[in-house]
PDB file of N, CA and C in Angstrom:
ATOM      1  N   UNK A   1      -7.553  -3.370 -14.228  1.00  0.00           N
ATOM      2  CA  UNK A   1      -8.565  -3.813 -13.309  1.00  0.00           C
ATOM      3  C   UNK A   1      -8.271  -3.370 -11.879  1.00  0.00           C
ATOM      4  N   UNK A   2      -7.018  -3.166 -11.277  1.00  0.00           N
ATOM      5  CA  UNK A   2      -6.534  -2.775 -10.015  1.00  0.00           C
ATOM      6  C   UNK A   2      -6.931  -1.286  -9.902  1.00  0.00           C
ATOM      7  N   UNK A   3      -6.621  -0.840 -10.824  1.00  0.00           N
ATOM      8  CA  UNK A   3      -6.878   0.671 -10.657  1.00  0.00           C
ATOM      9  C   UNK A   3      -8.768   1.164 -10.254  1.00  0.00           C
ATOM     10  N   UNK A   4      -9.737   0.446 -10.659  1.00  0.00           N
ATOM     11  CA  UNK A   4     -11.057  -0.173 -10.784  1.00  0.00           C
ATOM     12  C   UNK A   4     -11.352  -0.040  -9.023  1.00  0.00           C
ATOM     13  N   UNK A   5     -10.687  -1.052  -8.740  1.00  0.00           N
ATOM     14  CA  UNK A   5     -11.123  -1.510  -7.472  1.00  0.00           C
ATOM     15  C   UNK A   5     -10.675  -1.015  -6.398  1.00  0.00           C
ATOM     16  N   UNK A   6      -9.082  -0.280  -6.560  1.00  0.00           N
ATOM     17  CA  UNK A   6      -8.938   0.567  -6.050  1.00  0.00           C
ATOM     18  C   UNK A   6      -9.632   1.943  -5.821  1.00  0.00           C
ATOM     19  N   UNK A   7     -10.093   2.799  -6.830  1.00  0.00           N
ATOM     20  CA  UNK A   7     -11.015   3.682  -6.724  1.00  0.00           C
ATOM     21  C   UNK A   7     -11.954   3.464  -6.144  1.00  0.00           C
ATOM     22  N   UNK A   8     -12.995   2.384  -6.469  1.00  0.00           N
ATOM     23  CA  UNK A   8     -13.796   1.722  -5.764  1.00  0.00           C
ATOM     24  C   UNK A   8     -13.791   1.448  -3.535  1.00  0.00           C
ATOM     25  N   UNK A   9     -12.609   1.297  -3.624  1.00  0.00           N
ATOM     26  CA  UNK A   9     -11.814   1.147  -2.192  1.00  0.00           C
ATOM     27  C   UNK A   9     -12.246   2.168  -1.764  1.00  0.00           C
ATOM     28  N   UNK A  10     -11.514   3.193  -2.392  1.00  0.00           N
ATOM     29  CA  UNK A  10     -11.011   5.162  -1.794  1.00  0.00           C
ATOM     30  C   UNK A  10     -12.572   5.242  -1.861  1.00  0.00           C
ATOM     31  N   UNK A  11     -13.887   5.474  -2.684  1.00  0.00           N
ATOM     32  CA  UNK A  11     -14.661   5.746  -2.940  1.00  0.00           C
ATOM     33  C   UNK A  11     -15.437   5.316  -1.885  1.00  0.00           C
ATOM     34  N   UNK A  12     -15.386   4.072  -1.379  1.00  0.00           N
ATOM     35  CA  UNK A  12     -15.809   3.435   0.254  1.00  0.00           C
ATOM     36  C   UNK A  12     -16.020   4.067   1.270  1.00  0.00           C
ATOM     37  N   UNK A  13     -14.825   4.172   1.558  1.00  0.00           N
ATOM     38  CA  UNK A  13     -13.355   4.785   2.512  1.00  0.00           C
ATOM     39  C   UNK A  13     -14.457   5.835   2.377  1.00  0.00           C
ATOM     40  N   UNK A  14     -14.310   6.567   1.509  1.00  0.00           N
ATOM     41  CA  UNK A  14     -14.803   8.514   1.444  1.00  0.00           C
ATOM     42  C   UNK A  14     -16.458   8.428   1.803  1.00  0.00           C
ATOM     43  N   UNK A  15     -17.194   7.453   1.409  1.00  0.00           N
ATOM     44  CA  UNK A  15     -18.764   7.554   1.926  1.00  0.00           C
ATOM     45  C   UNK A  15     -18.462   6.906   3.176  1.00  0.00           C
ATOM     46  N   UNK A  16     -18.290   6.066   3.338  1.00  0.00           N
ATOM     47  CA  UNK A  16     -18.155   6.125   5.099  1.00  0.00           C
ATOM     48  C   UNK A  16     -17.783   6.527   6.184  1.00  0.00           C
ATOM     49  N   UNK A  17     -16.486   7.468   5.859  1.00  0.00           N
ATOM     50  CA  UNK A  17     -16.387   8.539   6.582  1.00  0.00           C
ATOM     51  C   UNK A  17     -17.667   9.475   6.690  1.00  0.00           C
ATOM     52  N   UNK A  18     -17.911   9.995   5.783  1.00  0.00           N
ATOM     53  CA  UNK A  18     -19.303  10.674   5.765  1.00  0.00           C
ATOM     54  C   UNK A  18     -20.016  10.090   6.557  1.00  0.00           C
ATOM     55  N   UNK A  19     -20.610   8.823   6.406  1.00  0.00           N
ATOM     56  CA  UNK A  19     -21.824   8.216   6.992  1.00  0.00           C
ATOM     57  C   UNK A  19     -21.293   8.110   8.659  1.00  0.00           C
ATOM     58  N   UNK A  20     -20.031   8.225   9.046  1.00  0.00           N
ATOM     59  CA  UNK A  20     -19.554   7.644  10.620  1.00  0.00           C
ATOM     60  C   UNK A  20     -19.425   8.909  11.409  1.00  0.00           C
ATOM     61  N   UNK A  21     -19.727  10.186  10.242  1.00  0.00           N
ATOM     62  CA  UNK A  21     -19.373  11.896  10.554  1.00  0.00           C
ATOM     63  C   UNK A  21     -19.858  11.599  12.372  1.00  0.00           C
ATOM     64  N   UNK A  22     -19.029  12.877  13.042  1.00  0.00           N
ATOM     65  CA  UNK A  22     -19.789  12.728  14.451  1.00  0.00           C
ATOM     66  C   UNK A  22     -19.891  11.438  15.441  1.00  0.00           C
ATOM     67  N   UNK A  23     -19.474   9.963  15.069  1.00  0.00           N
ATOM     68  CA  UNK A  23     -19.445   9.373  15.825  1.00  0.00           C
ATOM     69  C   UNK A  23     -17.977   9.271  16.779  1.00  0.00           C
ATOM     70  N   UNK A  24     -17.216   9.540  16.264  1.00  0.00           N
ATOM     71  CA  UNK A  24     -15.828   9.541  16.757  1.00  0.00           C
ATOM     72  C   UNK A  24     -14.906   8.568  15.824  1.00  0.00           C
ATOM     73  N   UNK A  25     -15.865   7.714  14.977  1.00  0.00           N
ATOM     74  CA  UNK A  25     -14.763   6.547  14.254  1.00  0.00           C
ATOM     75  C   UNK A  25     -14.758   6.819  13.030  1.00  0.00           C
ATOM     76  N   UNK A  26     -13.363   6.589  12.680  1.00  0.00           N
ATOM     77  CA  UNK A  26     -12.759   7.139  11.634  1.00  0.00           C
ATOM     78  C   UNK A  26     -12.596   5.870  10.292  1.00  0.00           C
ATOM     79  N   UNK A  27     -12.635   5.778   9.338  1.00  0.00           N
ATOM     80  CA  UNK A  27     -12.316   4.862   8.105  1.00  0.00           C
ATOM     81  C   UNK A  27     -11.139   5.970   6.899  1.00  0.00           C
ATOM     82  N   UNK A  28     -10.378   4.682   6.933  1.00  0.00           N
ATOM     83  CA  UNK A  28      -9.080   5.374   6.442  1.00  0.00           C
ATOM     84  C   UNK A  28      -8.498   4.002   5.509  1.00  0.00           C
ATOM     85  N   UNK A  29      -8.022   4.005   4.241  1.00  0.00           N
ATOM     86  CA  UNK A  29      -7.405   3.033   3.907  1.00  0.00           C
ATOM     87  C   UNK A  29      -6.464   3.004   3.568  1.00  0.00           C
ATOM     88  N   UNK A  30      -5.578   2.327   3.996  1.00  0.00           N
ATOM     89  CA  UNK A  30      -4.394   1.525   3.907  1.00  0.00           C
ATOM     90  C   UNK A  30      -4.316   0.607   2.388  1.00  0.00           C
ATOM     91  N   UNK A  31      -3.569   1.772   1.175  1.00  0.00           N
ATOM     92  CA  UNK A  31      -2.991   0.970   0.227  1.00  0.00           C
ATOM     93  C   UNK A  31      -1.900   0.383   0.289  1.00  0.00           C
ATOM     94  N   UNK A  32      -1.673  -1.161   0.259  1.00  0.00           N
ATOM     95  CA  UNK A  32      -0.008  -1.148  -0.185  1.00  0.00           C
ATOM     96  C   UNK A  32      -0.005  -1.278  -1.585  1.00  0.00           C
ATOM     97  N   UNK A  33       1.403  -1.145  -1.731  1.00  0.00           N
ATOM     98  CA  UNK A  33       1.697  -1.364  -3.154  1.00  0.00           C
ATOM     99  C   UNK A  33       2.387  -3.158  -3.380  1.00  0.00           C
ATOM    100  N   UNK A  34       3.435  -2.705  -4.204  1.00  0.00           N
ATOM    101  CA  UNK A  34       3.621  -4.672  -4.257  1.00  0.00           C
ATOM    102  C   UNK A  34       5.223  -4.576  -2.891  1.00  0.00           C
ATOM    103  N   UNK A  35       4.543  -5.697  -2.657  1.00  0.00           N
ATOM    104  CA  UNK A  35       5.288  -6.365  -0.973  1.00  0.00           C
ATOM    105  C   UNK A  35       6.152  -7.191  -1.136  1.00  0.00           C
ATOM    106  N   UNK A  36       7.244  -7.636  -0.528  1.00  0.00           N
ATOM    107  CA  UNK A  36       7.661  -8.687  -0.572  1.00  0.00           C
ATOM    108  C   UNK A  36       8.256  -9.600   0.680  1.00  0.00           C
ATOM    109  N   UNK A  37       8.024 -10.608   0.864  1.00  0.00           N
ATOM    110  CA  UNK A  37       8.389 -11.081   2.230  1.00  0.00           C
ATOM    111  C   UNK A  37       9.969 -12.032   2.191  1.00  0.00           C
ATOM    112  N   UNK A  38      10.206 -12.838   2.870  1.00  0.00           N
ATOM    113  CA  UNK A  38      11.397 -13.287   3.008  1.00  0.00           C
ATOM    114  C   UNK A  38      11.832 -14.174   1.774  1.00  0.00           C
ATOM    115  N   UNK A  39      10.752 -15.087   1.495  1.00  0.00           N
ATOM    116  CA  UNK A  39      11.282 -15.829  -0.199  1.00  0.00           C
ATOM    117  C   UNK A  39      11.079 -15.227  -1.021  1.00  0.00           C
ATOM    118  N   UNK A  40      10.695 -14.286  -1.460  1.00  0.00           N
ATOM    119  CA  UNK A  40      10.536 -13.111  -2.346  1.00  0.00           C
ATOM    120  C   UNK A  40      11.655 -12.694  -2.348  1.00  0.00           C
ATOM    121  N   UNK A  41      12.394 -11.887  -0.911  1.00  0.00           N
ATOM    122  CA  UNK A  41      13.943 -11.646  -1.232  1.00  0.00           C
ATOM    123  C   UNK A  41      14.847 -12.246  -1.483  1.00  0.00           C
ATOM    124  N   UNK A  42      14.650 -13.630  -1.440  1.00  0.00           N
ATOM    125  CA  UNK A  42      15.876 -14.883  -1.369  1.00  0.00           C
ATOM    126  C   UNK A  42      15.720 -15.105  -3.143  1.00  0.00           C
ATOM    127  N   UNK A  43      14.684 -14.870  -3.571  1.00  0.00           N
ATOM    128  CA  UNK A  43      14.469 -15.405  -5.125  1.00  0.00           C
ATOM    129  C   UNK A  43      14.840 -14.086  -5.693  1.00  0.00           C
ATOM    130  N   UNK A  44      15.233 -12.351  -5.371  1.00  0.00           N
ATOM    131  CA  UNK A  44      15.337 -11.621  -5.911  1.00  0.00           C
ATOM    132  C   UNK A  44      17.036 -11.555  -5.387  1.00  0.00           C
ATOM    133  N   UNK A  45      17.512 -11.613  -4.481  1.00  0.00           N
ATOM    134  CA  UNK A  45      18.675 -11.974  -4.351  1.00  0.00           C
ATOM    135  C   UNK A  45      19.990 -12.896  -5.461  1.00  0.00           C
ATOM    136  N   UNK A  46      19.247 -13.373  -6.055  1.00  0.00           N
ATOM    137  CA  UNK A  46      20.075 -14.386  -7.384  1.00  0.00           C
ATOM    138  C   UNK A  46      19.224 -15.828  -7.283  1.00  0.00           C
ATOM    139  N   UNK A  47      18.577 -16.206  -7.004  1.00  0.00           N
ATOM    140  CA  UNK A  47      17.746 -16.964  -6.874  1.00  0.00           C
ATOM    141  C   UNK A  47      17.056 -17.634  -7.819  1.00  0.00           C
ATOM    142  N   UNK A  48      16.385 -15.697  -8.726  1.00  0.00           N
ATOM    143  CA  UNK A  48      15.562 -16.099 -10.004  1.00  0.00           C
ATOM    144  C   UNK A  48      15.845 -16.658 -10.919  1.00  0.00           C
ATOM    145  N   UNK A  49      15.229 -17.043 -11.537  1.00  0.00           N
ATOM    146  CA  UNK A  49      15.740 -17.195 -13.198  1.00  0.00           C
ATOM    147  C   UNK A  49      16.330 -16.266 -13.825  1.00  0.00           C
ATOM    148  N   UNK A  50      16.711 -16.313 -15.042  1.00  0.00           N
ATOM    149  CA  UNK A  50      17.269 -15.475 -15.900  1.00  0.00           C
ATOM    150  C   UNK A  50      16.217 -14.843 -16.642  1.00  0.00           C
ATOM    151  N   UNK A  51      14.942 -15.597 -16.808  1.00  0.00           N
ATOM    152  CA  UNK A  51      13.845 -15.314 -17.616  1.00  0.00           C
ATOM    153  C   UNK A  51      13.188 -14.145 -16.564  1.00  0.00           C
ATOM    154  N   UNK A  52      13.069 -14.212 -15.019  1.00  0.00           N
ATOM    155  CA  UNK A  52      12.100 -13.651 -14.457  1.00  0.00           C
ATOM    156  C   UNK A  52      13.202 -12.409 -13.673  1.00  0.00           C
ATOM    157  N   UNK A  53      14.211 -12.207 -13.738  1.00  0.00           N
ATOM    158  CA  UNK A  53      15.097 -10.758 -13.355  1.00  0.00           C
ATOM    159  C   UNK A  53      15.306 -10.020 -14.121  1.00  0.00           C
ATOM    160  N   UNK A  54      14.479  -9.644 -15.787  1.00  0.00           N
ATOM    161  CA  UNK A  54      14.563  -8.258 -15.832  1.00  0.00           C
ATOM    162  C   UNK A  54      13.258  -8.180 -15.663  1.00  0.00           C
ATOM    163  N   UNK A  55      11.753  -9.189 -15.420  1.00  0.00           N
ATOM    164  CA  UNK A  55      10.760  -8.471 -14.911  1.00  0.00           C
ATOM    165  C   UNK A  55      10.679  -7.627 -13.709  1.00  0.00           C
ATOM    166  N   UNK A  56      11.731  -8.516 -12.929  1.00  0.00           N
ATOM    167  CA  UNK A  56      11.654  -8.312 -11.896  1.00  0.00           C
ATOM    168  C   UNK A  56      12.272  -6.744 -11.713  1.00  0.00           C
ATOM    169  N   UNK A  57      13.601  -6.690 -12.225  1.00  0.00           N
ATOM    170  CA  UNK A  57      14.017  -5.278 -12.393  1.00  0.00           C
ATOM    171  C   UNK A  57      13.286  -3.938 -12.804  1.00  0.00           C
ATOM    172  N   UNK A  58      12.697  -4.442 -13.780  1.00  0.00           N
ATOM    173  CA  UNK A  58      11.810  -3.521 -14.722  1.00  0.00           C
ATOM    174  C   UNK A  58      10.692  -2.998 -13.538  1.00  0.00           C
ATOM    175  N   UNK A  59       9.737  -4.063 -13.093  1.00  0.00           N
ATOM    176  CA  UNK A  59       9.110  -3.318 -12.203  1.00  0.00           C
ATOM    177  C   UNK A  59       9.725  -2.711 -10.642  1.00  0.00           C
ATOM    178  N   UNK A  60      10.687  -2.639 -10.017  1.00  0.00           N
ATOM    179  CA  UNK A  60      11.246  -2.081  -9.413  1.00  0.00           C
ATOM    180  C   UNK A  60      11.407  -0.904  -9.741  1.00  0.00           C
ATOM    181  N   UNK A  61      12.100  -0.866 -10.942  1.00  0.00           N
ATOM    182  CA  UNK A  61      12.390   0.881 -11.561  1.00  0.00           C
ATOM    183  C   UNK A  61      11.272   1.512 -11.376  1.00  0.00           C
ATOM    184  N   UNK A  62      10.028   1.276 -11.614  1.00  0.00           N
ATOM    185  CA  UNK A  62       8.384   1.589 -11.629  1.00  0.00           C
ATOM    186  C   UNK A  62       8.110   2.547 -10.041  1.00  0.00           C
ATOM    187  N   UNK A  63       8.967   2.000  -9.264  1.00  0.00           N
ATOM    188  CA  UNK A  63       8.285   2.283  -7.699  1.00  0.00           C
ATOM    189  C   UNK A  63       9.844   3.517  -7.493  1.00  0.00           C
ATOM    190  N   UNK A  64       8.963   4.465  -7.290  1.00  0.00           N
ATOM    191  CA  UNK A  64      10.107   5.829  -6.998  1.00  0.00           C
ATOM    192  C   UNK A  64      10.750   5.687  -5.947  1.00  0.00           C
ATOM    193  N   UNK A  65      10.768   4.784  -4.893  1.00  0.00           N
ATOM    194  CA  UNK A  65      11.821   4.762  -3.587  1.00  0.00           C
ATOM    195  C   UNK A  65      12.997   3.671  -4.168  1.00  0.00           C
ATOM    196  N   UNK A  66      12.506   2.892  -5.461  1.00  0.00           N
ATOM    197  CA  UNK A  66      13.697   1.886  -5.975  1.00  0.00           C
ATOM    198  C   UNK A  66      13.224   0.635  -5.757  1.00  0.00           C
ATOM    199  N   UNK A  67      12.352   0.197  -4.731  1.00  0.00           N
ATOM    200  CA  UNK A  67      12.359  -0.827  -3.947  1.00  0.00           C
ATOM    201  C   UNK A  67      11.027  -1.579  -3.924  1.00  0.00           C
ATOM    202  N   UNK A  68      10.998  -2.746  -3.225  1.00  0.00           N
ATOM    203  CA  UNK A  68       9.485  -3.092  -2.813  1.00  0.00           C
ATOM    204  C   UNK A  68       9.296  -2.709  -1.357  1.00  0.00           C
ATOM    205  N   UNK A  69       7.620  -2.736  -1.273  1.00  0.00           N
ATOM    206  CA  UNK A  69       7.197  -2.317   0.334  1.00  0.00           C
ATOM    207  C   UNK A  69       7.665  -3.832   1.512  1.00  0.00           C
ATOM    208  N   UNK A  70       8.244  -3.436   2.023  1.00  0.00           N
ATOM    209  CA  UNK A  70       8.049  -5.019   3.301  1.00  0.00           C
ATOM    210  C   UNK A  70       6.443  -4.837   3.824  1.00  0.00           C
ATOM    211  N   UNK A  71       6.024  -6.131   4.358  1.00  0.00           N
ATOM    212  CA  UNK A  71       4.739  -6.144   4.729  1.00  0.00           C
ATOM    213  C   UNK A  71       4.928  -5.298   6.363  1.00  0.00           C
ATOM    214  N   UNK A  72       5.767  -5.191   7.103  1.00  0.00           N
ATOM    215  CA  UNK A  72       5.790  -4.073   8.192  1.00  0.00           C
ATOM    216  C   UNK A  72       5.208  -3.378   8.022  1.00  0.00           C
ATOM    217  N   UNK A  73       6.172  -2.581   6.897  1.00  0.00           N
ATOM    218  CA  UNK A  73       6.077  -1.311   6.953  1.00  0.00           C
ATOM    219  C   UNK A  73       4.520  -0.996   6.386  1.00  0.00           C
ATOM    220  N   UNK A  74       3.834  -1.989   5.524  1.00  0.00           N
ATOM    221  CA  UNK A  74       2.412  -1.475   6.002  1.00  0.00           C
ATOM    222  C   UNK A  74       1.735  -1.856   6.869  1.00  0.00           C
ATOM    223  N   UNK A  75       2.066  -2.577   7.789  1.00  0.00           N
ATOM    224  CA  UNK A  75       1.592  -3.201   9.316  1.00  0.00           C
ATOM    225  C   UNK A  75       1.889  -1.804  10.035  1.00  0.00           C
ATOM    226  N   UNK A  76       2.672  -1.226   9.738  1.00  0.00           N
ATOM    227  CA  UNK A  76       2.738   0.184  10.820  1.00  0.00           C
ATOM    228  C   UNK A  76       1.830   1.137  10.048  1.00  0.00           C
ATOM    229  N   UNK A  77       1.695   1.759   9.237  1.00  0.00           N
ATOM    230  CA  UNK A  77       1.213   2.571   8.932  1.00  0.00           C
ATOM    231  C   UNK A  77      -0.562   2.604   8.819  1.00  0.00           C
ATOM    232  N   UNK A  78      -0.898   1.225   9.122  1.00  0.00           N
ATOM    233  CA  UNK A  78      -2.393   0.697   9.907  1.00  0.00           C
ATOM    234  C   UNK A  78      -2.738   1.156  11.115  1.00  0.00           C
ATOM    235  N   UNK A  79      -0.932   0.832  11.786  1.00  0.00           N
ATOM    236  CA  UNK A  79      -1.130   1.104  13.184  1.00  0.00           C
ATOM    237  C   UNK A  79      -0.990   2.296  13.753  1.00  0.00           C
ATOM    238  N   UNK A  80      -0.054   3.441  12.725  1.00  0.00           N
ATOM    239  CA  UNK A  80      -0.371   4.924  13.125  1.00  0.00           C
ATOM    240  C   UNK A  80      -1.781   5.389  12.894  1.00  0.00           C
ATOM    241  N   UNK A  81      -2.478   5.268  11.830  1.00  0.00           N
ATOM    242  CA  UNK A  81      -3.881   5.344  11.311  1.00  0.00           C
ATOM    243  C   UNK A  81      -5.022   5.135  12.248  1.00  0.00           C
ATOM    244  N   UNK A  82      -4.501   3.679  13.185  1.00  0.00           N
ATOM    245  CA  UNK A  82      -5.609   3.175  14.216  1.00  0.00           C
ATOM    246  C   UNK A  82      -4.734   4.249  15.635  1.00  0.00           C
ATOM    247  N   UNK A  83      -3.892   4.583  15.642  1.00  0.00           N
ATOM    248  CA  UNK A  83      -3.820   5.722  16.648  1.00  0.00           C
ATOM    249  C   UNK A  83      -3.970   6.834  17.009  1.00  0.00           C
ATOM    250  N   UNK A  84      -3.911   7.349  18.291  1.00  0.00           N
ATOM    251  CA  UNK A  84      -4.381   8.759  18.479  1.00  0.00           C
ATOM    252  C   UNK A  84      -3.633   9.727  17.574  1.00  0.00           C
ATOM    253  N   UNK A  85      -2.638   9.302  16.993  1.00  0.00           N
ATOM    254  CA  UNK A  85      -2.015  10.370  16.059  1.00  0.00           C
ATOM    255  C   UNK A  85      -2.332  10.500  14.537  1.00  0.00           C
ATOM    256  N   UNK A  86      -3.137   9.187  14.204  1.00  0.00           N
ATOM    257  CA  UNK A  86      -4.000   9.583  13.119  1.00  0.00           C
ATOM    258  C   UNK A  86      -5.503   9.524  13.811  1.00  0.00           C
ATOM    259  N   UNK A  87      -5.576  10.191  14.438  1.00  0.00           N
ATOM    260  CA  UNK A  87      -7.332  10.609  14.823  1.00  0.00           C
ATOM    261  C   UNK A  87      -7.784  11.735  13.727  1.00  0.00           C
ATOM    262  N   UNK A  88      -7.079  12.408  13.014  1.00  0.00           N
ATOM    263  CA  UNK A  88      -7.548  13.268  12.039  1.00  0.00           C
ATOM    264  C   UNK A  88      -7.580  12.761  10.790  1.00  0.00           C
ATOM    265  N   UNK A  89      -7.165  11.856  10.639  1.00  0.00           N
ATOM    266  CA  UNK A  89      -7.296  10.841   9.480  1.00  0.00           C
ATOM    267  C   UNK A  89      -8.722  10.577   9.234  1.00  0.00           C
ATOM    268  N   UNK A  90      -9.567  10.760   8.332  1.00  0.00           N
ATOM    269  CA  UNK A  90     -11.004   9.904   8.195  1.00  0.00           C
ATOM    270  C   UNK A  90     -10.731  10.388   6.743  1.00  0.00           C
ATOM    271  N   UNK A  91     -11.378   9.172   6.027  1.00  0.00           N
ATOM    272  CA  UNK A  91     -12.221   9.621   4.475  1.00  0.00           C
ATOM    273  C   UNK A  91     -11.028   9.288   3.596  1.00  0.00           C
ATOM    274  N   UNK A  92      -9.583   9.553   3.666  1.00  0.00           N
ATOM    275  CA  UNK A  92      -8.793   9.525   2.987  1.00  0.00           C
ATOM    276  C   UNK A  92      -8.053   7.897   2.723  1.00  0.00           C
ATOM    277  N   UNK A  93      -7.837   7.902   1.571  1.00  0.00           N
ATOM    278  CA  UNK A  93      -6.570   6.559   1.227  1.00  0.00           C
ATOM    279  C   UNK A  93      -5.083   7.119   1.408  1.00  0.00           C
ATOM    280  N   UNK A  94      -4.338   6.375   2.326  1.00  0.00           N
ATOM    281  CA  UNK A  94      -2.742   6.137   2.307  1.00  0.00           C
ATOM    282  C   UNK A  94      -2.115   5.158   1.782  1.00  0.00           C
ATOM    283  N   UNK A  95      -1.154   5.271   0.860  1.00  0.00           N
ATOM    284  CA  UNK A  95      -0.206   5.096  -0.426  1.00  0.00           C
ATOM    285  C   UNK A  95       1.095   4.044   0.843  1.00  0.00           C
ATOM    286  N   UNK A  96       0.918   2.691   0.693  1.00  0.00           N
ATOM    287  CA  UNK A  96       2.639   3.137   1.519  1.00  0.00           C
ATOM    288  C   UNK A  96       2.874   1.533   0.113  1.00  0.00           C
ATOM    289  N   UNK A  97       3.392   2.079  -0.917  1.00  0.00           N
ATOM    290  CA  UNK A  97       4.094   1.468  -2.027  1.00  0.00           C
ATOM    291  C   UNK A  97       5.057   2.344  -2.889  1.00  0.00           C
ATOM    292  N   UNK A  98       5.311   3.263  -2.189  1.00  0.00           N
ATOM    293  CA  UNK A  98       6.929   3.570  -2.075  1.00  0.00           C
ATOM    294  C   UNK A  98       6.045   4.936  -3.801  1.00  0.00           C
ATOM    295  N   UNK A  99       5.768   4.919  -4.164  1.00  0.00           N
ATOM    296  CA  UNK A  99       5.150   5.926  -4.867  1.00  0.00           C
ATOM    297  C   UNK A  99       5.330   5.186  -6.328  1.00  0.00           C
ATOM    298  N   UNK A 100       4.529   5.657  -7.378  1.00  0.00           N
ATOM    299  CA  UNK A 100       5.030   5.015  -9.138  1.00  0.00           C
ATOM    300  C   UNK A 100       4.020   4.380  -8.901  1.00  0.00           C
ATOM    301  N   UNK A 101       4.489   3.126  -9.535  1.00  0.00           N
ATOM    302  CA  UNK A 101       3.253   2.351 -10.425  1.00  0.00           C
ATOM    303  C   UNK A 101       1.800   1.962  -9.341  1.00  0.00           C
ATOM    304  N   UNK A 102       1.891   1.970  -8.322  1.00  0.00           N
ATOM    305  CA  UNK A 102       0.975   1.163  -7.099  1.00  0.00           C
ATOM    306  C   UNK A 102       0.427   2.719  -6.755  1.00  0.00           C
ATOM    307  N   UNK A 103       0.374   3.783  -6.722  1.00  0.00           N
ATOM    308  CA  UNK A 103      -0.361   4.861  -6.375  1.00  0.00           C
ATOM    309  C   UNK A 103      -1.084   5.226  -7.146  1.00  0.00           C
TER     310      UNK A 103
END
């Protein structure tokens, strides 16, 4: 179903660029992949259960950098996108979930 709505997203993203052609404003989306914030690391730290650390492992292996995304690091990559250094950015989706299963 993610994969669905995601396309759906990019598919947005790509007609509205079109439709904004010539105005100067750009539509660009910002995928993350799966995030994790501070109790997320404290429960992946030894925290979990025994039942929920090889899910937890298993999908890690999934994401090619090893890891999960921190919510920053897609808080920045919004904020290069909304800057003059992504001004050439329009129409396209950006990936920041480390690559594998979330792209």
């Amino acid at each position: 179903m993610w994969r669905v709505i995601k396309s759906g997203i990019i598919g947005f993203t790509r007609n509205l660029a079109e439709d904004l052609r010539g105005t100067g404003v750009s539509a660009v989306a910002v995928c993350p992949g799966v995030m994790v914030g501070p109790h997320a690391l404290e429960r992946m730290r030894g925290g979990s259960t025994s039942q929920s650390r090889p899910a937890l492992e298993y999908a890690i292996d999934q994401v090619a950098v090893g890891r999960f995304s921190l919510p920053e690091e897609v808080a920045n990559m919004a904020v290069v996108a909304a800057s003059p250094v992504g001004a050439c950015l329009s129409g396209t989706a950006i990936g920041v979930g480390g690559g594998g299963m979330t792209d």
